[in-house]
N, C-alpha and C. Protein backbone atom coordinates (compact mmCIF):
# COMPACT_ATOMS: atom_id res chain seq x y z
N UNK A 1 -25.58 -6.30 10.52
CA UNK A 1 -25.15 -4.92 10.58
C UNK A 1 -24.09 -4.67 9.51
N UNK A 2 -24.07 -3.84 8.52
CA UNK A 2 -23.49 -3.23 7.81
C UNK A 2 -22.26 -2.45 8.22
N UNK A 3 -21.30 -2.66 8.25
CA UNK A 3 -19.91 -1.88 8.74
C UNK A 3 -19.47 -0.41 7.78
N UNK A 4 -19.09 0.59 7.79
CA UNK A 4 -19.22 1.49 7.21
C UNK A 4 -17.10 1.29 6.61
N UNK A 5 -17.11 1.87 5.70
CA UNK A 5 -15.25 2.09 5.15
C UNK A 5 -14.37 2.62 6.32
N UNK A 6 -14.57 3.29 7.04
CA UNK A 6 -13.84 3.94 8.06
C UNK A 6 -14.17 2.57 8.93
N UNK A 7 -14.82 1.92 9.30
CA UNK A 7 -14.98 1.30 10.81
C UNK A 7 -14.05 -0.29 9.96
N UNK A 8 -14.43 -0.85 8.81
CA UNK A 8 -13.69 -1.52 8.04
C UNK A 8 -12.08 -1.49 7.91
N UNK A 9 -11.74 0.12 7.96
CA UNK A 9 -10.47 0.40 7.80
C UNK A 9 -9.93 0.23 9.37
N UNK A 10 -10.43 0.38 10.50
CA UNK A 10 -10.48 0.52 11.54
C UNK A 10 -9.96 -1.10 12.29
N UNK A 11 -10.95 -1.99 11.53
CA UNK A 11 -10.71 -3.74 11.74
C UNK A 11 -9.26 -3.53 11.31
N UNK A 12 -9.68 -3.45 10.33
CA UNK A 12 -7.72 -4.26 9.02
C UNK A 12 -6.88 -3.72 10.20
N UNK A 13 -6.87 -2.18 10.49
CA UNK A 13 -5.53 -1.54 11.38
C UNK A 13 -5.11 -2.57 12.30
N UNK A 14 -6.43 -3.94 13.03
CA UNK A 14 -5.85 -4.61 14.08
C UNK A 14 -4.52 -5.72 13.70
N UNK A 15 -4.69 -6.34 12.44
CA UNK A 15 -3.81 -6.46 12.12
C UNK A 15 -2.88 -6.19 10.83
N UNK A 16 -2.83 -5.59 10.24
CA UNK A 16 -2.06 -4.83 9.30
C UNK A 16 -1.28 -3.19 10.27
N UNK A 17 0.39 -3.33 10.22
CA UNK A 17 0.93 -2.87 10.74
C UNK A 17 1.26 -1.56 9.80
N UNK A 18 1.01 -0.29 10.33
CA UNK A 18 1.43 1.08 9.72
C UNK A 18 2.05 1.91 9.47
N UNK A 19 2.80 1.99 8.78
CA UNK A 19 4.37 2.56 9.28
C UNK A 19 4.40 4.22 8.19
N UNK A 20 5.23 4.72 8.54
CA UNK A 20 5.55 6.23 7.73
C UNK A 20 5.68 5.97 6.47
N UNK A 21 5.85 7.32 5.45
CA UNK A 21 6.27 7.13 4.14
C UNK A 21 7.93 6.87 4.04
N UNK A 22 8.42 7.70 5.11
CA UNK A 22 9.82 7.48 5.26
C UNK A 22 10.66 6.37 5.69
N UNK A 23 10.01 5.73 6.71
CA UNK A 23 10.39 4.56 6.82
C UNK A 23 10.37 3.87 5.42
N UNK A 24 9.29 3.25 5.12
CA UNK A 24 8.90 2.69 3.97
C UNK A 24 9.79 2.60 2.93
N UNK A 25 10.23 4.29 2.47
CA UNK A 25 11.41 4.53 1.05
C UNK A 25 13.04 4.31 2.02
N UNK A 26 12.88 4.11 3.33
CA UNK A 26 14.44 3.99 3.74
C UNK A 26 15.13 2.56 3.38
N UNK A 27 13.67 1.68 3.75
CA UNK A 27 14.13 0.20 3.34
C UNK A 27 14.67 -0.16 1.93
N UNK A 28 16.10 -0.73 2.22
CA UNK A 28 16.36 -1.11 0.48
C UNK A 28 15.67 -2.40 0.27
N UNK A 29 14.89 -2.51 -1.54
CA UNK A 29 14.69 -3.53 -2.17
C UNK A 29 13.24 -3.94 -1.55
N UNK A 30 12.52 -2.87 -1.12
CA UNK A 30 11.56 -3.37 -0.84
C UNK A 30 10.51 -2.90 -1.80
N UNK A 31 9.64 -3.54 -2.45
CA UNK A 31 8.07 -3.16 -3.02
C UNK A 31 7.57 -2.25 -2.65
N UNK A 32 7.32 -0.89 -3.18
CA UNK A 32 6.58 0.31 -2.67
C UNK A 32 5.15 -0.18 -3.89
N UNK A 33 3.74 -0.24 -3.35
CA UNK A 33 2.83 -0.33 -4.30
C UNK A 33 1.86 1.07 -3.86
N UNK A 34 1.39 1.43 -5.13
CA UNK A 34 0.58 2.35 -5.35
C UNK A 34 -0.94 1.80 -5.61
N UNK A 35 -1.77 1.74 -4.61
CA UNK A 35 -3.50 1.40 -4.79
C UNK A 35 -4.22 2.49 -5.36
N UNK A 36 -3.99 3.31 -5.52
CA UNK A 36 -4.97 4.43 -6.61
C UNK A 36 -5.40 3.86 -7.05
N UNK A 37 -6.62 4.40 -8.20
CA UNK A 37 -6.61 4.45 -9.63
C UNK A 37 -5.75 4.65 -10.49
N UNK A 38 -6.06 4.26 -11.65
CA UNK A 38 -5.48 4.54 -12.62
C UNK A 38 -5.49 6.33 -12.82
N UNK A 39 -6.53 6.92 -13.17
CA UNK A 39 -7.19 8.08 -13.22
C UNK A 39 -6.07 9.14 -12.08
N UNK A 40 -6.04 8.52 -10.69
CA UNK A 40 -4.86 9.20 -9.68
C UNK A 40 -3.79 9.16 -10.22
N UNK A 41 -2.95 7.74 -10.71
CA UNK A 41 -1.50 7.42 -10.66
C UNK A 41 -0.89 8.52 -11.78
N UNK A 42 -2.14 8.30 -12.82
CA UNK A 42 -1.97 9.34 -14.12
C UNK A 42 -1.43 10.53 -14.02
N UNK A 43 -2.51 11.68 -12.97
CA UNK A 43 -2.28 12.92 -12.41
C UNK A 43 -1.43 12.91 -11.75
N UNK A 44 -1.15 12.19 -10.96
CA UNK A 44 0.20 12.64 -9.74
C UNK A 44 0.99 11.18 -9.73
N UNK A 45 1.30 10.88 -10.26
CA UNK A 45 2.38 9.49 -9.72
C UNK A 45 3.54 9.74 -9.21
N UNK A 46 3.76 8.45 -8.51
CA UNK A 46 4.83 8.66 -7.50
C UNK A 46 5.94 7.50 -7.97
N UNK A 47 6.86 8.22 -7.93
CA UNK A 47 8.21 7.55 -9.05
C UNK A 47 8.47 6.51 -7.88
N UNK A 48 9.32 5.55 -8.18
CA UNK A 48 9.50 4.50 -7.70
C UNK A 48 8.49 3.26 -6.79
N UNK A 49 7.10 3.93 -7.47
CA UNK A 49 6.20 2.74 -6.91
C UNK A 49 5.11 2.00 -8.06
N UNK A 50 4.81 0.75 -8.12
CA UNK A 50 4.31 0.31 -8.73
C UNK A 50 3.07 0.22 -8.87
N UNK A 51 2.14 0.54 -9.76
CA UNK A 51 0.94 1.30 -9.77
C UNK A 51 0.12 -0.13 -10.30
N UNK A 52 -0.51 -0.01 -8.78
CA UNK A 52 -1.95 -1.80 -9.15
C UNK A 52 -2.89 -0.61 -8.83
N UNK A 53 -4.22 -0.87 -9.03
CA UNK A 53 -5.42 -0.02 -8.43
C UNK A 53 -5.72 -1.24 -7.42
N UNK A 54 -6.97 -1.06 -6.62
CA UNK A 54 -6.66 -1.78 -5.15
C UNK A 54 -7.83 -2.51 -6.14
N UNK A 55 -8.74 -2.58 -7.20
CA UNK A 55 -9.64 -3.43 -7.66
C UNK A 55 -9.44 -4.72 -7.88
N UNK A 56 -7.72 -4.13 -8.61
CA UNK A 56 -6.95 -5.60 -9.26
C UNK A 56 -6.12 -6.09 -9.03
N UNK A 57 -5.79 -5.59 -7.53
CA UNK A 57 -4.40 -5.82 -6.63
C UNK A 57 -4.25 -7.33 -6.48
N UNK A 58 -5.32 -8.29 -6.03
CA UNK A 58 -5.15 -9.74 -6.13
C UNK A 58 -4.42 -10.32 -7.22
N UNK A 59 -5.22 -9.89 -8.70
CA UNK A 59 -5.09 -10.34 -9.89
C UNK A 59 -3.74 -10.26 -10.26
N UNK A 60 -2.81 -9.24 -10.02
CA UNK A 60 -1.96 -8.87 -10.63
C UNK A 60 -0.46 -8.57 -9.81
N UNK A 61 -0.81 -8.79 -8.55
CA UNK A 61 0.30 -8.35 -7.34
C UNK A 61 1.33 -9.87 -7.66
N UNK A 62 1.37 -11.02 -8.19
CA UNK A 62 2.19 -12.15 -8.43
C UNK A 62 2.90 -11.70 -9.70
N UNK A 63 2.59 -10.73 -10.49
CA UNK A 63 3.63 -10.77 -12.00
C UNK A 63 4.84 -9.55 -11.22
N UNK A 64 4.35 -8.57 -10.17
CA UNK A 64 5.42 -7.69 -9.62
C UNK A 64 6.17 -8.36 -8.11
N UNK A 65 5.56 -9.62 -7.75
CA UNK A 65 6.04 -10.15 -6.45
C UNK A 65 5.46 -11.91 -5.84
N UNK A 66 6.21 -12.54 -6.52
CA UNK A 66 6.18 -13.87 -6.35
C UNK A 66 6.97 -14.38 -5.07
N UNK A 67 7.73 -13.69 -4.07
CA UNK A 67 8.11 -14.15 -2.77
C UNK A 67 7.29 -13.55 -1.59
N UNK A 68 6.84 -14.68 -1.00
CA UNK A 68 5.75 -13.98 0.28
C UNK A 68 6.58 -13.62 1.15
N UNK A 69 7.56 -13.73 1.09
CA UNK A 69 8.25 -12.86 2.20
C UNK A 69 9.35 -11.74 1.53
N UNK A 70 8.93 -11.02 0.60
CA UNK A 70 9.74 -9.81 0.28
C UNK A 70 8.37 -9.02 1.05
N UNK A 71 9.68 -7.82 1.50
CA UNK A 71 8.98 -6.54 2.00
C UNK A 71 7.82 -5.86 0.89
N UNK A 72 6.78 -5.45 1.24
CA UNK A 72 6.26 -4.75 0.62
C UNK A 72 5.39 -3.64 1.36
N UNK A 73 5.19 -2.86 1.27
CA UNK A 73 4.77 -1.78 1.27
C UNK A 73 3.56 -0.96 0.77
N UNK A 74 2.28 -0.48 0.93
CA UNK A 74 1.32 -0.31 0.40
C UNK A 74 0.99 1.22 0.49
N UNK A 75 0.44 1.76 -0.73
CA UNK A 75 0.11 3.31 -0.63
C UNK A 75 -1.00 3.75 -1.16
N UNK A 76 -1.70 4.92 -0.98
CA UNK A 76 -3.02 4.94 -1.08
C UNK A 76 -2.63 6.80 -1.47
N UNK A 77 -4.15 7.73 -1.23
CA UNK A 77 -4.63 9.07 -1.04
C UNK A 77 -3.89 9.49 0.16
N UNK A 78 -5.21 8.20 0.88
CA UNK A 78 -4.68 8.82 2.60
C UNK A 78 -4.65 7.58 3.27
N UNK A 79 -4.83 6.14 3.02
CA UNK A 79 -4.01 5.66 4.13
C UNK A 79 -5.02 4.16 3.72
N UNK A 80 -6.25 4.60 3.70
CA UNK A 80 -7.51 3.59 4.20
C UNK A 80 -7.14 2.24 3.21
N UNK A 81 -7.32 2.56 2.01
CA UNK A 81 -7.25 1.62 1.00
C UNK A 81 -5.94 1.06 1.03
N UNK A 82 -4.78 1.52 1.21
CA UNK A 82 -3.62 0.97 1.54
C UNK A 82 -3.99 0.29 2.62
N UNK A 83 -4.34 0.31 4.08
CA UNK A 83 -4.76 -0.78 4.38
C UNK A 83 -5.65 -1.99 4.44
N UNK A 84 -6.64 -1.62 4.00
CA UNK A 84 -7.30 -2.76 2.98
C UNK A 84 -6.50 -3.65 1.97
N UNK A 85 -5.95 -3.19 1.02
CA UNK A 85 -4.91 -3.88 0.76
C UNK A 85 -4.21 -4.63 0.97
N UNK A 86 -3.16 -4.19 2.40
CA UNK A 86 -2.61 -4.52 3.20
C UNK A 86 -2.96 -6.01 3.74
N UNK A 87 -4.16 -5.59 4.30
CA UNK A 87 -4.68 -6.97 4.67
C UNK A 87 -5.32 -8.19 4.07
N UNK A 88 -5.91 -7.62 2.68
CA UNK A 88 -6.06 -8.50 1.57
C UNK A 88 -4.75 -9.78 1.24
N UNK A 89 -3.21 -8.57 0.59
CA UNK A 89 -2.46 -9.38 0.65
C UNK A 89 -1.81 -10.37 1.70
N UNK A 90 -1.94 -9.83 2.88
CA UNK A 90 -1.66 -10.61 4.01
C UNK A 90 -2.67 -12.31 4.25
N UNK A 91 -3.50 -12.30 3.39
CA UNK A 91 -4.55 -13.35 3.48
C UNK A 91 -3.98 -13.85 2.28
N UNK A 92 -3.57 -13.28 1.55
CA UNK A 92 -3.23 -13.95 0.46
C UNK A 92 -1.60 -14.83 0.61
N UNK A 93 -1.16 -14.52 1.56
CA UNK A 93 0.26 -15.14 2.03
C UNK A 93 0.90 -14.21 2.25
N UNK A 94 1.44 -13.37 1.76
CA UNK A 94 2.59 -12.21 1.98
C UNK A 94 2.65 -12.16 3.44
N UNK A 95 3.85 -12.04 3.85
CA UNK A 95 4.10 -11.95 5.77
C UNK A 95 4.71 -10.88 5.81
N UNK A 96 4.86 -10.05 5.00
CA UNK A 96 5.75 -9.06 5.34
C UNK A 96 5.13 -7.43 4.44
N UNK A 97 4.18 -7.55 4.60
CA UNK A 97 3.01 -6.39 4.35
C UNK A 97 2.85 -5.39 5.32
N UNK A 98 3.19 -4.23 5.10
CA UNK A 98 2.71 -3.14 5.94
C UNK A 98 1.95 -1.63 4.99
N UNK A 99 1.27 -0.82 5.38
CA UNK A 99 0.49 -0.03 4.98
C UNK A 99 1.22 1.39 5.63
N UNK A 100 1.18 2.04 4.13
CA UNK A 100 1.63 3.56 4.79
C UNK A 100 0.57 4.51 4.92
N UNK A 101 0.52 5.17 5.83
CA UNK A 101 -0.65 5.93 6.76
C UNK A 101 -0.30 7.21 6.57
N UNK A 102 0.53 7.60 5.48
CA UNK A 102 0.68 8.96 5.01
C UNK A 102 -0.12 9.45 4.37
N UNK A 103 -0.28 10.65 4.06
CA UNK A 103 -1.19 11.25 2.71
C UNK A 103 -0.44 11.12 0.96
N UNK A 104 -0.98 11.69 0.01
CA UNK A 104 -0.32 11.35 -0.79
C UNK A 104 0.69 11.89 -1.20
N UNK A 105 0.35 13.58 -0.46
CA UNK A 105 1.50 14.39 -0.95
C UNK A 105 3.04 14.16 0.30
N UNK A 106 2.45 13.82 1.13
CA UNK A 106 3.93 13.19 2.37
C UNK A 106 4.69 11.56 1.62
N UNK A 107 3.88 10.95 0.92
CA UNK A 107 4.40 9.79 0.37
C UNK A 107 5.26 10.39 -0.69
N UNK A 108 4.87 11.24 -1.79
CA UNK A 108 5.35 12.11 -2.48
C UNK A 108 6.93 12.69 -2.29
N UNK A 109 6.63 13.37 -0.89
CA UNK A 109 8.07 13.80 -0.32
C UNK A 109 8.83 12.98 0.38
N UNK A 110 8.49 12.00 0.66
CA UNK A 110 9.73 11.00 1.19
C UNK A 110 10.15 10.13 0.51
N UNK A 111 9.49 10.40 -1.15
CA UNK A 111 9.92 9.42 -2.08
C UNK A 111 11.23 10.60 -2.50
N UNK A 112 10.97 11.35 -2.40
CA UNK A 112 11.93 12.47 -3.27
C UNK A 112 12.74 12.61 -2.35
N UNK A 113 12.83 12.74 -1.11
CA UNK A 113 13.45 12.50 0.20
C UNK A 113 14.61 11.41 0.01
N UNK A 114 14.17 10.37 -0.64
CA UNK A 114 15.35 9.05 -0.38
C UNK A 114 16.22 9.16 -0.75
């Protein structure tokens, strides 16, 4: 049986933990990452987060975060791919991974918020 992106996103939620945009920008020194595209981050980026696309998030998440236990933080459109992510890096070691379940324009305002 074939699992559909929503029912996929649905698994990860069991364990990858979800927290606000606000929470997220309240924590000091923690990793805010941006999973867009490139093509998104371009049009609308969001200042103080570090822009991986979720293609090459494996490849490239060790040159912005070599301690598996710094906070990090994951961001998306609307939520899904941030947790995918989420749980990617969590397999990959990181223990301290959570996914923000905001949209992009609420991630937006609680970045400007901080």
């Amino acid at each position: 049986m074939l699992l559909t992106v929503p029912e996929l996103v649905t698994q990860a939620k069991t364990s990858v933990a979800c927290v606000s945009a606000t929470h997220a920008y309240s924590r000091k020194n923690a990793i805010i990452i941006d999973v867009r595209e490139a093509g998104e981050t371009a049009t609308s980026p969001v200042a103080n987060s570090i822009a991986i696309p979720r293609g090459v998030l494996e490849m490239h998440i060790a040159t912005h975060c070599k301690d598996s236990e710094a906070e990090i933080f994951v961001h998306c459109a609307s939520g899904g791919r941030a947790t995918l992510a989420a749980e990617q890096l969590q397999r990959m070691g990181y223990k301290n991974v959570k996914a923000i379940s905001n949209s992009h324009d609420e991630v937006c305002q609680a970045q400007k918020n901080q």
